[in-house]
PDB file of N, CA and C in Angstrom:
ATOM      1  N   UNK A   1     133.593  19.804 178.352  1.00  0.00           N
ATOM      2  CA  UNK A   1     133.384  20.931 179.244  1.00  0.00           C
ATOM      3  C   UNK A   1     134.516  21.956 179.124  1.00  0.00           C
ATOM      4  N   UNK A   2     135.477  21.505 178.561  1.00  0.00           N
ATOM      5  CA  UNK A   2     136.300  22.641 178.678  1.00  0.00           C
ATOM      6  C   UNK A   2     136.657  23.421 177.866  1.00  0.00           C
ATOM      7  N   UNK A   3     136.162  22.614 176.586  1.00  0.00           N
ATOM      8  CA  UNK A   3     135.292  23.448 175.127  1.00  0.00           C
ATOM      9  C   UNK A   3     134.632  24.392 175.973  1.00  0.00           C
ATOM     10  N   UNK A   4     133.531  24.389 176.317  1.00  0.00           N
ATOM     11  CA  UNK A   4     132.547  25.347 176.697  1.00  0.00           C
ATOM     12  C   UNK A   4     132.705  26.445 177.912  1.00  0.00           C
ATOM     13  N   UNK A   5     133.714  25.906 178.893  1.00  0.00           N
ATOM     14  CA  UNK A   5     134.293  26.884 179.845  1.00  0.00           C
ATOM     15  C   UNK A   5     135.210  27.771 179.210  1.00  0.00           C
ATOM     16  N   UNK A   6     135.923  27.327 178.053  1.00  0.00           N
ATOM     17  CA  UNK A   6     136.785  28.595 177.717  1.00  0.00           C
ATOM     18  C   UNK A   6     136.167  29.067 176.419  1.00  0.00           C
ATOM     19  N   UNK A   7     135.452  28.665 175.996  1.00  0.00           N
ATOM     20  CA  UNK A   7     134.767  29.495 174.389  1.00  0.00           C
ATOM     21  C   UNK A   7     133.585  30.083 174.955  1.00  0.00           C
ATOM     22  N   UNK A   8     132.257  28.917 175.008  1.00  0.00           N
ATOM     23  CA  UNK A   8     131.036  29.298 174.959  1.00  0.00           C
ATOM     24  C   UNK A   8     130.569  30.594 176.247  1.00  0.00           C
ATOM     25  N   UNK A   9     131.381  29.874 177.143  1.00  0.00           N
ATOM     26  CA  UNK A   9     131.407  30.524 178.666  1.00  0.00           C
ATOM     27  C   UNK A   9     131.765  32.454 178.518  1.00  0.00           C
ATOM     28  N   UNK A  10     132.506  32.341 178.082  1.00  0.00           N
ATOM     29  CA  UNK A  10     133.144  33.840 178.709  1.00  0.00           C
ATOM     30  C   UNK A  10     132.166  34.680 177.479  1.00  0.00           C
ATOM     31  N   UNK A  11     132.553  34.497 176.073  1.00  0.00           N
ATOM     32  CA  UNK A  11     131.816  34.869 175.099  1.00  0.00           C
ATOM     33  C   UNK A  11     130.088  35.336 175.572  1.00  0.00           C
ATOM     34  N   UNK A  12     129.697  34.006 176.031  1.00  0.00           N
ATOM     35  CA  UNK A  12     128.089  34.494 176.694  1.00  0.00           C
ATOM     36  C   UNK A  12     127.951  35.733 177.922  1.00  0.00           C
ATOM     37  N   UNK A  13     129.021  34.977 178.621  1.00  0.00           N
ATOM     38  CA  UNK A  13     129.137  36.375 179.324  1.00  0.00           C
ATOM     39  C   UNK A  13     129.468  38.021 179.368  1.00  0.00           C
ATOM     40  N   UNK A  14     129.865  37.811 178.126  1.00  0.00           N
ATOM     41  CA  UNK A  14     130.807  39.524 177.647  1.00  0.00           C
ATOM     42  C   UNK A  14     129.122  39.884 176.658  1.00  0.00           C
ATOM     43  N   UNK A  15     128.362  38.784 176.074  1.00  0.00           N
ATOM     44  CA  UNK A  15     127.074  39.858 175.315  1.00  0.00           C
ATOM     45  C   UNK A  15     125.950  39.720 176.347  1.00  0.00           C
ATOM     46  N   UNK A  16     126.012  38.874 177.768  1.00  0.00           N
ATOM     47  CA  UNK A  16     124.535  39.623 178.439  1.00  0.00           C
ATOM     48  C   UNK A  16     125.705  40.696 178.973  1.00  0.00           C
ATOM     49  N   UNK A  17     126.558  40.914 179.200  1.00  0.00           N
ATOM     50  CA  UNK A  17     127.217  42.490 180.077  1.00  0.00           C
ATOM     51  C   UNK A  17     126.682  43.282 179.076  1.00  0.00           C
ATOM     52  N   UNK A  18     127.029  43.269 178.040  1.00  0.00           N
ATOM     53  CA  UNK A  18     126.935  44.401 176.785  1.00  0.00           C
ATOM     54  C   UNK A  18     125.285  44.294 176.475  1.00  0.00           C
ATOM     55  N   UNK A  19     124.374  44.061 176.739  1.00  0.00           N
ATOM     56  CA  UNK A  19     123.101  43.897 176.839  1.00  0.00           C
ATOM     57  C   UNK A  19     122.764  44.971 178.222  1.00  0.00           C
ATOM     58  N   UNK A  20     123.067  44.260 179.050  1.00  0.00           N
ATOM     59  CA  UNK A  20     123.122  45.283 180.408  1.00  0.00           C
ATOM     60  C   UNK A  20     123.250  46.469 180.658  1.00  0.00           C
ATOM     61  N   UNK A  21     124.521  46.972 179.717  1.00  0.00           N
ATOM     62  CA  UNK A  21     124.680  48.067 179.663  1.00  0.00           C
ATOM     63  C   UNK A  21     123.797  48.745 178.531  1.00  0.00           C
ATOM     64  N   UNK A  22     123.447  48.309 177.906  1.00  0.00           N
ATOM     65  CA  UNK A  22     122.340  49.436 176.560  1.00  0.00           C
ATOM     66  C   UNK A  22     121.315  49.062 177.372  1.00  0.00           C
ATOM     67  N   UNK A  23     120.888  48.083 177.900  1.00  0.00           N
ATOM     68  CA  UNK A  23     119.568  48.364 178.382  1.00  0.00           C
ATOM     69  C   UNK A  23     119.648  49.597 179.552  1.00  0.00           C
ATOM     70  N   UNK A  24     120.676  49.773 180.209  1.00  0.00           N
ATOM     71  CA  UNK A  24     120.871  50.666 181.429  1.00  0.00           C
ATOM     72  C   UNK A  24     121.227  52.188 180.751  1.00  0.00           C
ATOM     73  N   UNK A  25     121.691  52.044 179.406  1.00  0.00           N
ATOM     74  CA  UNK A  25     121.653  53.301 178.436  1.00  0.00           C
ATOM     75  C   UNK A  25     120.334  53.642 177.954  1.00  0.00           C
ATOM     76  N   UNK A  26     119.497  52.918 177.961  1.00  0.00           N
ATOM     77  CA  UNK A  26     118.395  53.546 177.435  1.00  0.00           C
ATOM     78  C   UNK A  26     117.170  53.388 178.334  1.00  0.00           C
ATOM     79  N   UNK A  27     117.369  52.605 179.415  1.00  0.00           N
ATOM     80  CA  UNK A  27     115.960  52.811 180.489  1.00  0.00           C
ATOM     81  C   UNK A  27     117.061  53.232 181.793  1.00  0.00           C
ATOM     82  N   UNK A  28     117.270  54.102 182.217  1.00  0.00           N
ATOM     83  CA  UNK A  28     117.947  54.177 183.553  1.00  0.00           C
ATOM     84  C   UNK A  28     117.586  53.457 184.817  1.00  0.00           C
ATOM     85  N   UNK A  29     116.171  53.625 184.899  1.00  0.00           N
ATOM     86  CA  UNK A  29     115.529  52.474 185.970  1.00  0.00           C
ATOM     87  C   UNK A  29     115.304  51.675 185.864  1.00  0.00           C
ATOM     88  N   UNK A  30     115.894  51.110 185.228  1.00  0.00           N
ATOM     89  CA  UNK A  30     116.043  49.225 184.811  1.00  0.00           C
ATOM     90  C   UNK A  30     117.009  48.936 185.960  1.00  0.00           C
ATOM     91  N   UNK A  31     118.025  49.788 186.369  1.00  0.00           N
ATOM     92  CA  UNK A  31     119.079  48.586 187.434  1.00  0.00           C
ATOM     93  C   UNK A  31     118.261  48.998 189.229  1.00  0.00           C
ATOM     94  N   UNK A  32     117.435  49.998 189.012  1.00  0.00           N
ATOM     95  CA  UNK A  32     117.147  50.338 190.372  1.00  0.00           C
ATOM     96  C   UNK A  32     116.110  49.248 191.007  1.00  0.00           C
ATOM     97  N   UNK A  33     115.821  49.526 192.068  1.00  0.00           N
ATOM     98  CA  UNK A  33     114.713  48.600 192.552  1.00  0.00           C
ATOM     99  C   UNK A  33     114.058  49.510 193.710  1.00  0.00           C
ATOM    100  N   UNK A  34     112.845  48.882 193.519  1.00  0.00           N
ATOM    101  CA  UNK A  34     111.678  49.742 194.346  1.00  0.00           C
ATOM    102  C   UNK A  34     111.956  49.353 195.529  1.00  0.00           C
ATOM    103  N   UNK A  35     111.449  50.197 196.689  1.00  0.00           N
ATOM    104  CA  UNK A  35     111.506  49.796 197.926  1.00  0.00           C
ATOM    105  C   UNK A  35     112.731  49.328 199.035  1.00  0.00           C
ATOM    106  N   UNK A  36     113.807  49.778 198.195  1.00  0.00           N
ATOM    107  CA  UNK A  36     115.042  49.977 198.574  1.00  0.00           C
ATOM    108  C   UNK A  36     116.122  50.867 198.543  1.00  0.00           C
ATOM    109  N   UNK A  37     117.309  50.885 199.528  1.00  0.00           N
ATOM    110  CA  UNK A  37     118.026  51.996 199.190  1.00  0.00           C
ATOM    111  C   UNK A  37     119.085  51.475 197.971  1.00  0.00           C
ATOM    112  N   UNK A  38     119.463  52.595 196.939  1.00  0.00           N
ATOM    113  CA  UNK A  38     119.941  52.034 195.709  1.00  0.00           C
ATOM    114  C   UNK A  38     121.199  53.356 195.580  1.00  0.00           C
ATOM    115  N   UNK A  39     122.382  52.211 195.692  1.00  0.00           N
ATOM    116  CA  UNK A  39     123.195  53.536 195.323  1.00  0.00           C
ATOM    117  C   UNK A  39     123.715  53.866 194.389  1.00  0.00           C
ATOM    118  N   UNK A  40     122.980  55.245 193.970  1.00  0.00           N
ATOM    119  CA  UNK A  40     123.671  55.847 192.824  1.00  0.00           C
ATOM    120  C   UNK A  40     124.997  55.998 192.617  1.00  0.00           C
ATOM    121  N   UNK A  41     125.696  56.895 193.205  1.00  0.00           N
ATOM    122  CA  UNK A  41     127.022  57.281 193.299  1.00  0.00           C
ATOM    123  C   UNK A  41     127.394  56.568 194.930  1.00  0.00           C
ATOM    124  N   UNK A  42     127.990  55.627 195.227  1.00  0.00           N
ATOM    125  CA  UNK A  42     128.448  54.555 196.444  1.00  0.00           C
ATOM    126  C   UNK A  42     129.195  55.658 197.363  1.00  0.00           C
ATOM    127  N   UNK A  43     128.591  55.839 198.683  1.00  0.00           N
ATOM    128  CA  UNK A  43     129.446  56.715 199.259  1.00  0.00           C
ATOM    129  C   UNK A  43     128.960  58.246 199.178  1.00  0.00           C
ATOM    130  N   UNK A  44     128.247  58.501 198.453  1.00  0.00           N
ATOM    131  CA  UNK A  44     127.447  60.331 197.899  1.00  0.00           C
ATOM    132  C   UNK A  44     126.552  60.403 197.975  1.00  0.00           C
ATOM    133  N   UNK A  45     125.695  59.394 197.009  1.00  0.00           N
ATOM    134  CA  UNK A  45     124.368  59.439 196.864  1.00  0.00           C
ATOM    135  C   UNK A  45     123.624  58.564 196.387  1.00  0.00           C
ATOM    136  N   UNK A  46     122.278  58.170 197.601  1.00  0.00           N
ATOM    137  CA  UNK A  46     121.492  57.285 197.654  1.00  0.00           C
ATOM    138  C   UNK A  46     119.743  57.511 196.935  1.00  0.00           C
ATOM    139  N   UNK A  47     119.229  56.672 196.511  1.00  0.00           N
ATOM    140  CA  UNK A  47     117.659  57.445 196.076  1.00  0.00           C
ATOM    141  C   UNK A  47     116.966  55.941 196.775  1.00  0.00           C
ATOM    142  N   UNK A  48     116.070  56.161 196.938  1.00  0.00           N
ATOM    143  CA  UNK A  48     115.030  55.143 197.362  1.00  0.00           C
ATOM    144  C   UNK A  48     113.615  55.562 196.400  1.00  0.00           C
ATOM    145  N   UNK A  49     112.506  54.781 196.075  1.00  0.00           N
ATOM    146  CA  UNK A  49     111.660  54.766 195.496  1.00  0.00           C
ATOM    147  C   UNK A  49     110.395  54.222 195.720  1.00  0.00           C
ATOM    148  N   UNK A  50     109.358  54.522 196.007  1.00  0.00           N
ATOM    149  CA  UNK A  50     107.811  53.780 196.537  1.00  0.00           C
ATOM    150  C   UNK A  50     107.902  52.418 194.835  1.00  0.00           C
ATOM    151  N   UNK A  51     108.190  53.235 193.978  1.00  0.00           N
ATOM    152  CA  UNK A  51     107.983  51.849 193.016  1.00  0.00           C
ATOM    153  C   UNK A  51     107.749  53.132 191.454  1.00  0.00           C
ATOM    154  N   UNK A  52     107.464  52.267 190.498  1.00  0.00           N
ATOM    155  CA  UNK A  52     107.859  52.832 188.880  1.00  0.00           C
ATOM    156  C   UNK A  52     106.496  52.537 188.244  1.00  0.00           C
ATOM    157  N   UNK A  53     106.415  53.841 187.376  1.00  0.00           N
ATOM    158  CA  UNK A  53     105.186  53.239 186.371  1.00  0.00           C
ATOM    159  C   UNK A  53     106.110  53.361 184.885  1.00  0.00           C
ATOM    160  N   UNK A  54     105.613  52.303 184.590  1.00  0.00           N
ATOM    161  CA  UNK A  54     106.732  51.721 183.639  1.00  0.00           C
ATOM    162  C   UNK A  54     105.929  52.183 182.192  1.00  0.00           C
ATOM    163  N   UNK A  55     105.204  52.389 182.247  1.00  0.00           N
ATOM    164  CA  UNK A  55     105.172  52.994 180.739  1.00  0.00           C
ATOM    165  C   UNK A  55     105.811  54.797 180.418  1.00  0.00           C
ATOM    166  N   UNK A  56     105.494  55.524 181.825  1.00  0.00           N
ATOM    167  CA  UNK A  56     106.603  56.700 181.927  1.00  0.00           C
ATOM    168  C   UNK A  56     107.822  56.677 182.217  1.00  0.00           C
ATOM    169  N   UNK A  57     108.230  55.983 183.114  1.00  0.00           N
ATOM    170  CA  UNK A  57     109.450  55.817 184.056  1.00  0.00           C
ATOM    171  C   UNK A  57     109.339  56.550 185.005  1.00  0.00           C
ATOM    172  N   UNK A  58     108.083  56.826 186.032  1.00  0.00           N
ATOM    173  CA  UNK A  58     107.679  57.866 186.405  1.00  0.00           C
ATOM    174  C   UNK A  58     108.151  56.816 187.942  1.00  0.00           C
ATOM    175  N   UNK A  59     108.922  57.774 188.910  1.00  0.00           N
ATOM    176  CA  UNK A  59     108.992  56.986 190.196  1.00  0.00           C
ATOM    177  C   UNK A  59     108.058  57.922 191.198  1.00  0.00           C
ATOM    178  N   UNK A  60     107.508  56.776 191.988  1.00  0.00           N
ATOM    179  CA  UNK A  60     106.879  57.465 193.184  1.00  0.00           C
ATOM    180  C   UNK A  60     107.723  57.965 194.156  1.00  0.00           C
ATOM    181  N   UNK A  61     107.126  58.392 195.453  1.00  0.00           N
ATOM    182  CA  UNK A  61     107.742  59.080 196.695  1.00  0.00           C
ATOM    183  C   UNK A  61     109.498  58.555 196.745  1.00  0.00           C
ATOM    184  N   UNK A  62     109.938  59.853 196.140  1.00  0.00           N
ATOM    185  CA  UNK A  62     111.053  59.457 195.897  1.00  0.00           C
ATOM    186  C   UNK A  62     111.634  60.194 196.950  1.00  0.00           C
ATOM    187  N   UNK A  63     113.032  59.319 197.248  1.00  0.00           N
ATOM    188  CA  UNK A  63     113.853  60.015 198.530  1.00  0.00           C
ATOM    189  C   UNK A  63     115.257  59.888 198.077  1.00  0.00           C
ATOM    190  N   UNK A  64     116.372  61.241 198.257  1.00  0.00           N
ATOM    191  CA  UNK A  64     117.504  60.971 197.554  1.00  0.00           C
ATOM    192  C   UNK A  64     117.973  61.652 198.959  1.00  0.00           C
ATOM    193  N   UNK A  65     119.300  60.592 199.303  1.00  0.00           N
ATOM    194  CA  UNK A  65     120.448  60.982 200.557  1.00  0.00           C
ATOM    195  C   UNK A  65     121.757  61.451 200.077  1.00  0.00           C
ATOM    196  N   UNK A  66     121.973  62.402 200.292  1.00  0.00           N
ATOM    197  CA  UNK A  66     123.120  62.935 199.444  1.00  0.00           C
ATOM    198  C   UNK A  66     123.860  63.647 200.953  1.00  0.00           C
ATOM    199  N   UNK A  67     125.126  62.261 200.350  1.00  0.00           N
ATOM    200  CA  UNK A  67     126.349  62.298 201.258  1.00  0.00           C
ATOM    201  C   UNK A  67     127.581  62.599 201.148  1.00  0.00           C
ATOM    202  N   UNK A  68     127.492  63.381 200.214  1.00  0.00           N
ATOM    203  CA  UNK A  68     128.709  63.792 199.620  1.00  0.00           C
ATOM    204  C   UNK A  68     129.619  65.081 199.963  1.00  0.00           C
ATOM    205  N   UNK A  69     128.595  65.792 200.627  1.00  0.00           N
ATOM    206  CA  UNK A  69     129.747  66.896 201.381  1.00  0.00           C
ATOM    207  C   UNK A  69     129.433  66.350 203.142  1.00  0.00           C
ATOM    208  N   UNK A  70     130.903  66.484 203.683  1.00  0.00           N
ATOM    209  CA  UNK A  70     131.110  65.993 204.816  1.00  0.00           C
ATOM    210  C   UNK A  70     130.676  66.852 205.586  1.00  0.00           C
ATOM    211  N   UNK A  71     130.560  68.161 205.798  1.00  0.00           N
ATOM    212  CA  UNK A  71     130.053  69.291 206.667  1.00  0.00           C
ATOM    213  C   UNK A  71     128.455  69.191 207.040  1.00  0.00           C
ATOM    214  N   UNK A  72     127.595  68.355 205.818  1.00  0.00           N
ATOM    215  CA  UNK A  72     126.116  68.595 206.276  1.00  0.00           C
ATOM    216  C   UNK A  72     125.977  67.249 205.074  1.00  0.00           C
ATOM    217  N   UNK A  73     124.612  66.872 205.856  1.00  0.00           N
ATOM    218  CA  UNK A  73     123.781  66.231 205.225  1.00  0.00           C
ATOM    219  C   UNK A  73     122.150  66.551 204.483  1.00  0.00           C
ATOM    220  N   UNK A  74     122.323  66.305 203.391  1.00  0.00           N
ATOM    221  CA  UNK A  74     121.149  66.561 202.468  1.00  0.00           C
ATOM    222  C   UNK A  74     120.690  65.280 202.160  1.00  0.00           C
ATOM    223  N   UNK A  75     118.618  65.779 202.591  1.00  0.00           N
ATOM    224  CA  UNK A  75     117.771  64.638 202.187  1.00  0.00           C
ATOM    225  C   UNK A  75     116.760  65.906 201.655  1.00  0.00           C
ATOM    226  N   UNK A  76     116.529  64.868 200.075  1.00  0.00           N
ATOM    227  CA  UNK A  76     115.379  65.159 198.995  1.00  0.00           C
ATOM    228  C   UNK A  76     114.456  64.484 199.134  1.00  0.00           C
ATOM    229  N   UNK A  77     112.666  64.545 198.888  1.00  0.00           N
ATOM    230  CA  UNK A  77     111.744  63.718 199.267  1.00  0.00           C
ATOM    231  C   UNK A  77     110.852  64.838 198.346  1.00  0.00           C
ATOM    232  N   UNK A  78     110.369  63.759 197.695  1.00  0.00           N
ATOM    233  CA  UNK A  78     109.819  64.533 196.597  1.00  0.00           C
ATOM    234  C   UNK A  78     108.163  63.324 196.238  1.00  0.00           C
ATOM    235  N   UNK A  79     107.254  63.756 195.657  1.00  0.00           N
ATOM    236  CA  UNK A  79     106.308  63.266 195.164  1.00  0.00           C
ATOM    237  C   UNK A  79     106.568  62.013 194.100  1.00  0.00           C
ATOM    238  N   UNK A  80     107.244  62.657 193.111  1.00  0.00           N
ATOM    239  CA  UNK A  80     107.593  61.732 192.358  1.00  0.00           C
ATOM    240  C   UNK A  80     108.993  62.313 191.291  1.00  0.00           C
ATOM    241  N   UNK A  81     108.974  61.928 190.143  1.00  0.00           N
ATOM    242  CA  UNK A  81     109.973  62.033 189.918  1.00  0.00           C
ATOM    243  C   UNK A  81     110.859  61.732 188.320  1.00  0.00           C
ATOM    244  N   UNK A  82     111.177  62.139 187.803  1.00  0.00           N
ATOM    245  CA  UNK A  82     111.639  61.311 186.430  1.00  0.00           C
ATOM    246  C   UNK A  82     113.151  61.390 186.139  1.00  0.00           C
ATOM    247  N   UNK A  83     113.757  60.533 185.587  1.00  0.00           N
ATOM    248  CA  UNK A  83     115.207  60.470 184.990  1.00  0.00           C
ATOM    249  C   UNK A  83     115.304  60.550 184.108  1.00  0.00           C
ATOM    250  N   UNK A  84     116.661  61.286 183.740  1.00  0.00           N
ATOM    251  CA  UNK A  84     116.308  61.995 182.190  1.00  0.00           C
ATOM    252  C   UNK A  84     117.775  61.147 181.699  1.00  0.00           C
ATOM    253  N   UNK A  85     117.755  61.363 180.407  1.00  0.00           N
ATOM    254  CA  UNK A  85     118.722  59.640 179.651  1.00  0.00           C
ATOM    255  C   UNK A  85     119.718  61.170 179.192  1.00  0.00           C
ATOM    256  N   UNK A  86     120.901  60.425 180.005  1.00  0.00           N
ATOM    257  CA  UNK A  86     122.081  61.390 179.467  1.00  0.00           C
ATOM    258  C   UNK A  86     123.123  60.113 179.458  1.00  0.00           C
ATOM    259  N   UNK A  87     124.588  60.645 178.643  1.00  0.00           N
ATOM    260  CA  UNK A  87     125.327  59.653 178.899  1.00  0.00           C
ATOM    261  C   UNK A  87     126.197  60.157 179.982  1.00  0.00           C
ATOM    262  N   UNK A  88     125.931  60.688 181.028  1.00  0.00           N
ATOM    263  CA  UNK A  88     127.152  61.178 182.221  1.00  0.00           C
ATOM    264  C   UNK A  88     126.071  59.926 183.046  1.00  0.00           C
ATOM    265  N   UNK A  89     127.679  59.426 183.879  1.00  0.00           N
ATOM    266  CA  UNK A  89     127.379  58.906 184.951  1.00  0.00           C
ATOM    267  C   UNK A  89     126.163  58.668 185.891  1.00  0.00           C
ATOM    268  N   UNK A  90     125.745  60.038 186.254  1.00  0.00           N
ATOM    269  CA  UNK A  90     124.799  60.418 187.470  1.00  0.00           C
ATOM    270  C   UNK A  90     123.983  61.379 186.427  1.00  0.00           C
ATOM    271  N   UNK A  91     122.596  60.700 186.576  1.00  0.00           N
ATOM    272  CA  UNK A  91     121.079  61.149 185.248  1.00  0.00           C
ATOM    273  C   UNK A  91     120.550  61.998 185.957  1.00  0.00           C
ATOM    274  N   UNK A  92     120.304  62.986 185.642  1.00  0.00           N
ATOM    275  CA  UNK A  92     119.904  64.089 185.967  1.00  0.00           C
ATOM    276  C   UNK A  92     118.056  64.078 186.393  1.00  0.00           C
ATOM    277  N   UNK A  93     117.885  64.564 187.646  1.00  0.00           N
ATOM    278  CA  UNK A  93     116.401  63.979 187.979  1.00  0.00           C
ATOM    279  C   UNK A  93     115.714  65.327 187.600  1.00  0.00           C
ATOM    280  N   UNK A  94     114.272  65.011 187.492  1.00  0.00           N
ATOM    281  CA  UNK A  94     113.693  66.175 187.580  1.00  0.00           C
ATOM    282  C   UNK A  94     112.824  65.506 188.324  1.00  0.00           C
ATOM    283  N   UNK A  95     112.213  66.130 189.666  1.00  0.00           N
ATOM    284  CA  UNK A  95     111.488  66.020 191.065  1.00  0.00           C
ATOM    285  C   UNK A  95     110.146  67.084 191.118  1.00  0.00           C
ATOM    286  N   UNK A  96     108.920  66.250 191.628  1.00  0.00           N
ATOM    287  CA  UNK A  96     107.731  67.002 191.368  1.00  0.00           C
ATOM    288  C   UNK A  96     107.756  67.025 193.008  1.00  0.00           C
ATOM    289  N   UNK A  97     106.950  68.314 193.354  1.00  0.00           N
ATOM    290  CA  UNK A  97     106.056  68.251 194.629  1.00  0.00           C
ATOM    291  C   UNK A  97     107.253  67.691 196.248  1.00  0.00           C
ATOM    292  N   UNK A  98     108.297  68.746 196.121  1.00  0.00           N
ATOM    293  CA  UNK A  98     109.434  68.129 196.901  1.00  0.00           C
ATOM    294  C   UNK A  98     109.957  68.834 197.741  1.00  0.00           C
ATOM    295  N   UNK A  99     110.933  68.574 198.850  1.00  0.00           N
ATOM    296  CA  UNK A  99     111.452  69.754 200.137  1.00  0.00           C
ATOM    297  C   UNK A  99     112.774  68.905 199.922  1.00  0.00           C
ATOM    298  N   UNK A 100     113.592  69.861 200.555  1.00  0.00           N
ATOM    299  CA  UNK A 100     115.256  69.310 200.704  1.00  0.00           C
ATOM    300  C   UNK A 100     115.898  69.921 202.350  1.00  0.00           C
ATOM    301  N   UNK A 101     116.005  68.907 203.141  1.00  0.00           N
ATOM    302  CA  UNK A 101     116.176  69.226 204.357  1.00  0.00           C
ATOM    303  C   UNK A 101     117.647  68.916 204.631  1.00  0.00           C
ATOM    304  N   UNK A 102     118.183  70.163 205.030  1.00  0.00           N
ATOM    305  CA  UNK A 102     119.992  70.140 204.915  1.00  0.00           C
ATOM    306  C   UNK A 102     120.312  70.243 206.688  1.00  0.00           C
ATOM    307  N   UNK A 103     120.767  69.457 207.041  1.00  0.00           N
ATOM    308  CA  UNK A 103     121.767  69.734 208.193  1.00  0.00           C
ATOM    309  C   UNK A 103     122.761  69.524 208.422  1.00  0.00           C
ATOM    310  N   UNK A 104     123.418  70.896 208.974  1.00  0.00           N
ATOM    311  CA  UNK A 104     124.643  70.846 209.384  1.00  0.00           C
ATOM    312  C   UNK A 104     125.350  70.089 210.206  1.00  0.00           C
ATOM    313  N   UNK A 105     126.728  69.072 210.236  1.00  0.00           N
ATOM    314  CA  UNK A 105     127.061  68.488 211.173  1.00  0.00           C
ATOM    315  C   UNK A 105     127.617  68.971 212.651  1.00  0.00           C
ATOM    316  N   UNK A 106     128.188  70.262 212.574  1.00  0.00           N
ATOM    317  CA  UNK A 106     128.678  70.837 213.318  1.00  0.00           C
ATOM    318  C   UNK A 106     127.143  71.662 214.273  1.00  0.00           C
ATOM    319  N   UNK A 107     126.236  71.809 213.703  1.00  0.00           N
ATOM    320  CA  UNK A 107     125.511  72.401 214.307  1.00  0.00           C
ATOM    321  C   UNK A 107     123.806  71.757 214.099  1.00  0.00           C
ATOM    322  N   UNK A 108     123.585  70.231 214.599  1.00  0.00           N
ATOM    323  CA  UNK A 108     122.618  69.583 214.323  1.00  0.00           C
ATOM    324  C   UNK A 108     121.351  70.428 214.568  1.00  0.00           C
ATOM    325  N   UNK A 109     121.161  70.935 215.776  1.00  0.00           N
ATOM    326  CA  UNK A 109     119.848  71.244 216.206  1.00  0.00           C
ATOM    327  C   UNK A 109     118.941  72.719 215.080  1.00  0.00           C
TER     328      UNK A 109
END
Protein backbone atom coordinates (compact mmCIF):
# COMPACT_ATOMS: atom_id res chain seq x y z
CA UNK A 1 0.00 0.00 0.00
CA UNK A 2 2.47 2.36 0.26
CA UNK A 3 3.79 1.55 -3.19
CA UNK A 4 0.49 2.73 -4.36
CA UNK A 5 -0.22 5.73 -1.94
CA UNK A 6 2.88 7.43 -3.02
CA UNK A 7 3.26 6.41 -6.86
CA UNK A 8 0.01 5.08 -8.25
CA UNK A 9 -2.10 7.49 -5.98
CA UNK A 10 -1.08 11.03 -6.65
CA UNK A 11 0.00 10.28 -10.41
CA UNK A 12 -3.86 9.12 -10.97
CA UNK A 13 -4.83 12.00 -9.44
CA UNK A 14 -2.79 14.81 -11.30
CA UNK A 15 -4.31 13.00 -15.03
CA UNK A 16 -8.20 12.89 -13.96
CA UNK A 17 -7.38 16.90 -12.78
CA UNK A 18 -5.76 17.40 -16.20
CA UNK A 19 -8.74 15.60 -17.87
CA UNK A 20 -11.05 17.97 -15.95
CA UNK A 21 -9.64 20.73 -17.02
CA UNK A 22 -9.69 20.07 -21.09
CA UNK A 23 -12.88 18.73 -20.68
CA UNK A 24 -13.95 22.20 -18.92
CA UNK A 25 -11.75 23.82 -21.93
CA UNK A 26 -13.71 22.53 -24.42
CA UNK A 27 -17.42 22.00 -23.11
CA UNK A 28 -17.88 24.91 -20.55
CA UNK A 29 -21.10 23.33 -19.23
CA UNK A 30 -19.68 20.30 -18.25
CA UNK A 31 -18.85 21.68 -14.52
CA UNK A 32 -22.34 23.47 -14.23
CA UNK A 33 -25.42 21.78 -13.07
CA UNK A 34 -29.01 22.27 -13.86
CA UNK A 35 -31.35 23.42 -11.40
CA UNK A 36 -28.99 25.06 -9.23
CA UNK A 37 -27.23 28.10 -8.23
CA UNK A 38 -23.59 27.70 -9.78
CA UNK A 39 -20.95 30.06 -9.12
CA UNK A 40 -19.26 31.44 -11.78
CA UNK A 41 -17.06 34.05 -10.42
CA UNK A 42 -17.62 33.21 -6.14
CA UNK A 43 -18.78 36.37 -4.64
CA UNK A 44 -19.85 38.37 -8.35
CA UNK A 45 -21.54 36.14 -10.23
CA UNK A 46 -24.07 33.48 -10.09
CA UNK A 47 -26.12 31.72 -13.25
CA UNK A 48 -28.75 29.18 -12.56
CA UNK A 49 -30.20 27.03 -15.43
CA UNK A 50 -33.76 25.12 -16.17
CA UNK A 51 -31.28 22.35 -17.69
CA UNK A 52 -28.93 21.82 -21.19
CA UNK A 53 -29.51 20.40 -24.55
CA UNK A 54 -26.48 18.74 -25.00
CA UNK A 55 -26.04 18.35 -28.48
CA UNK A 56 -26.00 22.49 -28.67
CA UNK A 57 -25.00 23.44 -25.27
CA UNK A 58 -28.02 25.36 -25.46
CA UNK A 59 -29.24 26.29 -21.65
CA UNK A 60 -32.78 26.92 -20.80
CA UNK A 61 -34.42 29.78 -18.61
CA UNK A 62 -31.37 31.04 -17.68
CA UNK A 63 -30.85 33.40 -14.64
CA UNK A 64 -27.48 35.23 -13.94
CA UNK A 65 -27.02 37.28 -10.29
CA UNK A 66 -24.43 39.59 -10.67
CA UNK A 67 -22.96 40.78 -7.43
CA UNK A 68 -20.24 42.41 -8.12
CA UNK A 69 -20.81 46.07 -7.80
CA UNK A 70 -21.77 46.88 -4.21
CA UNK A 71 -24.05 49.99 -4.99
CA UNK A 72 -26.82 47.83 -6.93
CA UNK A 73 -27.78 44.58 -7.75
CA UNK A 74 -28.18 43.03 -11.22
CA UNK A 75 -30.47 40.04 -12.22
CA UNK A 76 -30.43 38.59 -15.98
CA UNK A 77 -33.30 36.11 -16.94
CA UNK A 78 -33.24 35.26 -20.22
CA UNK A 79 -34.99 32.43 -22.43
CA UNK A 80 -32.11 30.64 -23.06
CA UNK A 81 -28.78 30.97 -23.75
CA UNK A 82 -25.26 29.80 -25.07
CA UNK A 83 -21.50 29.89 -23.90
CA UNK A 84 -19.06 30.71 -26.08
CA UNK A 85 -15.39 28.70 -25.56
CA UNK A 86 -12.81 31.38 -24.82
CA UNK A 87 -9.76 30.85 -22.76
CA UNK A 88 -10.52 33.91 -20.17
CA UNK A 89 -11.80 32.90 -17.01
CA UNK A 90 -15.51 34.11 -17.23
CA UNK A 91 -17.13 32.68 -21.06
CA UNK A 92 -18.77 35.06 -22.54
CA UNK A 93 -22.74 34.36 -22.81
CA UNK A 94 -24.82 35.17 -25.52
CA UNK A 95 -28.68 35.37 -24.06
CA UNK A 96 -31.90 34.97 -26.21
CA UNK A 97 -35.33 36.52 -25.31
CA UNK A 98 -34.07 38.37 -21.91
CA UNK A 99 -34.64 41.57 -19.33
CA UNK A 100 -31.96 42.73 -16.78
CA UNK A 101 -33.48 44.18 -13.65
CA UNK A 102 -30.93 46.53 -11.75
CA UNK A 103 -31.51 47.88 -8.30
CA UNK A 104 -30.10 50.28 -6.52
CA UNK A 105 -29.08 49.67 -2.88
CA UNK A 106 -29.36 53.00 -1.64
CA UNK A 107 -32.59 53.55 -3.28
CA UNK A 108 -34.60 50.05 -3.39
CA UNK A 109 -38.09 51.11 -4.23
Amino acid sequence: MIAFNDQVLPRSNHQLRSLMEDIARKKPTFSLHAQVINAVSPGKLYLRAAGWTKATDRCAKVVIYDLGDPTRRRTIFADSGTMALTPAAISPWTLFDGVMEEVQKTNPG
